[in-house]
Protein backbone atom coordinates (compact mmCIF):
# COMPACT_ATOMS: atom_id res chain seq x y z
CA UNK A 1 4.15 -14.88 -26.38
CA UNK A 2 0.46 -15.28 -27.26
CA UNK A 3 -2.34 -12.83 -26.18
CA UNK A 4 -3.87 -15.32 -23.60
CA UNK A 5 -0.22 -15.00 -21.87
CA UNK A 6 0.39 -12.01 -21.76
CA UNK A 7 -3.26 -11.30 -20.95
CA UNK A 8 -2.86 -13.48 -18.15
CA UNK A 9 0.50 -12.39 -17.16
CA UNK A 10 -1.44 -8.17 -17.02
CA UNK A 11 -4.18 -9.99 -14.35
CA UNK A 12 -1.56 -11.57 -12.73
CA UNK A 13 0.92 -8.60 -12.44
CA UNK A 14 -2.41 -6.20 -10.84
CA UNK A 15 -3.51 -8.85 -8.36
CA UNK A 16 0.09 -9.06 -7.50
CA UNK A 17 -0.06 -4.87 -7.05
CA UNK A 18 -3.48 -4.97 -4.86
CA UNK A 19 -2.13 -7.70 -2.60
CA UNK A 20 0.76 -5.61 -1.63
CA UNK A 21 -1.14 -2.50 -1.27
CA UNK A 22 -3.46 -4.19 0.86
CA UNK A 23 -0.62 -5.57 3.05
CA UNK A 24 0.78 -2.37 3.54
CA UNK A 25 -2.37 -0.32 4.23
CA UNK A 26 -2.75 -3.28 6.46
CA UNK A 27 0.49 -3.16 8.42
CA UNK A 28 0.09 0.86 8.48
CA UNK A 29 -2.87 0.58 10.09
CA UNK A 30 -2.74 -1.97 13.03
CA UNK A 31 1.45 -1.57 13.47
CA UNK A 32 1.66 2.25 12.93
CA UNK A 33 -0.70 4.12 14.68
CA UNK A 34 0.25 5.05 18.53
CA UNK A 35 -2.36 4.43 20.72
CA UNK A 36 -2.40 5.53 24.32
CA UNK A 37 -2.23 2.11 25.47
CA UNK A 38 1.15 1.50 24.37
CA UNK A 39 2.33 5.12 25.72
CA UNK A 40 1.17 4.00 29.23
CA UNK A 41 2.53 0.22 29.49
CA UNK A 42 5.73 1.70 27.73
CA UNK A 43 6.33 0.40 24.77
CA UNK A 44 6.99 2.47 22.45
CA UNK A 45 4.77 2.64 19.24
CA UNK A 46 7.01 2.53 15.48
CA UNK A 47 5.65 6.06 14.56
CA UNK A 48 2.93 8.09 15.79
CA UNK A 49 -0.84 8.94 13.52
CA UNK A 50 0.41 12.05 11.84
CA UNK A 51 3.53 10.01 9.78
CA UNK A 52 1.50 7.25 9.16
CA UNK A 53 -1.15 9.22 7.22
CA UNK A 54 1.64 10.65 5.25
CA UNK A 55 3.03 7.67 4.67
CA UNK A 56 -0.16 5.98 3.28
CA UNK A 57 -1.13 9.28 1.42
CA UNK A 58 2.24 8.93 -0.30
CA UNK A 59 1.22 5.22 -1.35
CA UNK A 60 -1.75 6.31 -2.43
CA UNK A 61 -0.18 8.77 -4.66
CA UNK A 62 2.12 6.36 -6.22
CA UNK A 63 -0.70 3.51 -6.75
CA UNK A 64 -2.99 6.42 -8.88
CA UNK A 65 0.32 7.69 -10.61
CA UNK A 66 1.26 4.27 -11.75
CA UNK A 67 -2.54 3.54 -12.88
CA UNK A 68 -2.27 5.83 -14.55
CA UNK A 69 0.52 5.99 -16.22
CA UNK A 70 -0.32 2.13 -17.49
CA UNK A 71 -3.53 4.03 -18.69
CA UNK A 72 -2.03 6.72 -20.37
CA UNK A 73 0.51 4.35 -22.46
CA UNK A 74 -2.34 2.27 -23.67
C-alpha cells in the first residue's frame, strides 16, 4: 500500500468517525430529551435529560480517549 492510500484511507477512516458522532449527538439530542409536551399528550419520551447527558458525556469520553490514543501511538 502506498502513502497516498493509506493517507487517504486515515482521512477517510476520521470523516467516517465525525459523521457518526454527529449522528449520535444528533439523535441524543432531538430523540432523547423528555420534554413536557410528550409527558402531557402521553407518549412516553425514550429516556429522560439526566441519562442522556450521561450518555453523551460517555461518548465524549470515548471520542477524546481514542484521539488520543491514535496520538499517543504516533
Amino acid at each position: 500500500m502506498g502513502e497516498t492510500a493509506f493517507t487517504v484511507m486515515i482521512a477517510v477512516f476520521w470523516l467516517s468517525e465525525f459523521a457518526f458522532g454527529s449522528l449520535v449527538v444528533y439523535w441524543f439530542l432531538t430523540q432523547g430529551f423528555d420534554d413536557e409536551s410528550a409527558t402531557v399528550s402521553g407518549s412516553t419520551p425514550l429516556e429522560d435529560r439526566s441519562d442522556t447527558m450521561q450518555s453523551l458525556g460517555m461518548w465524549a469520553a470515548f471520542f477524546v480517549v481514542l484521539v488520543v490514543g491514535i496520538l499517543l501511538a504516533s
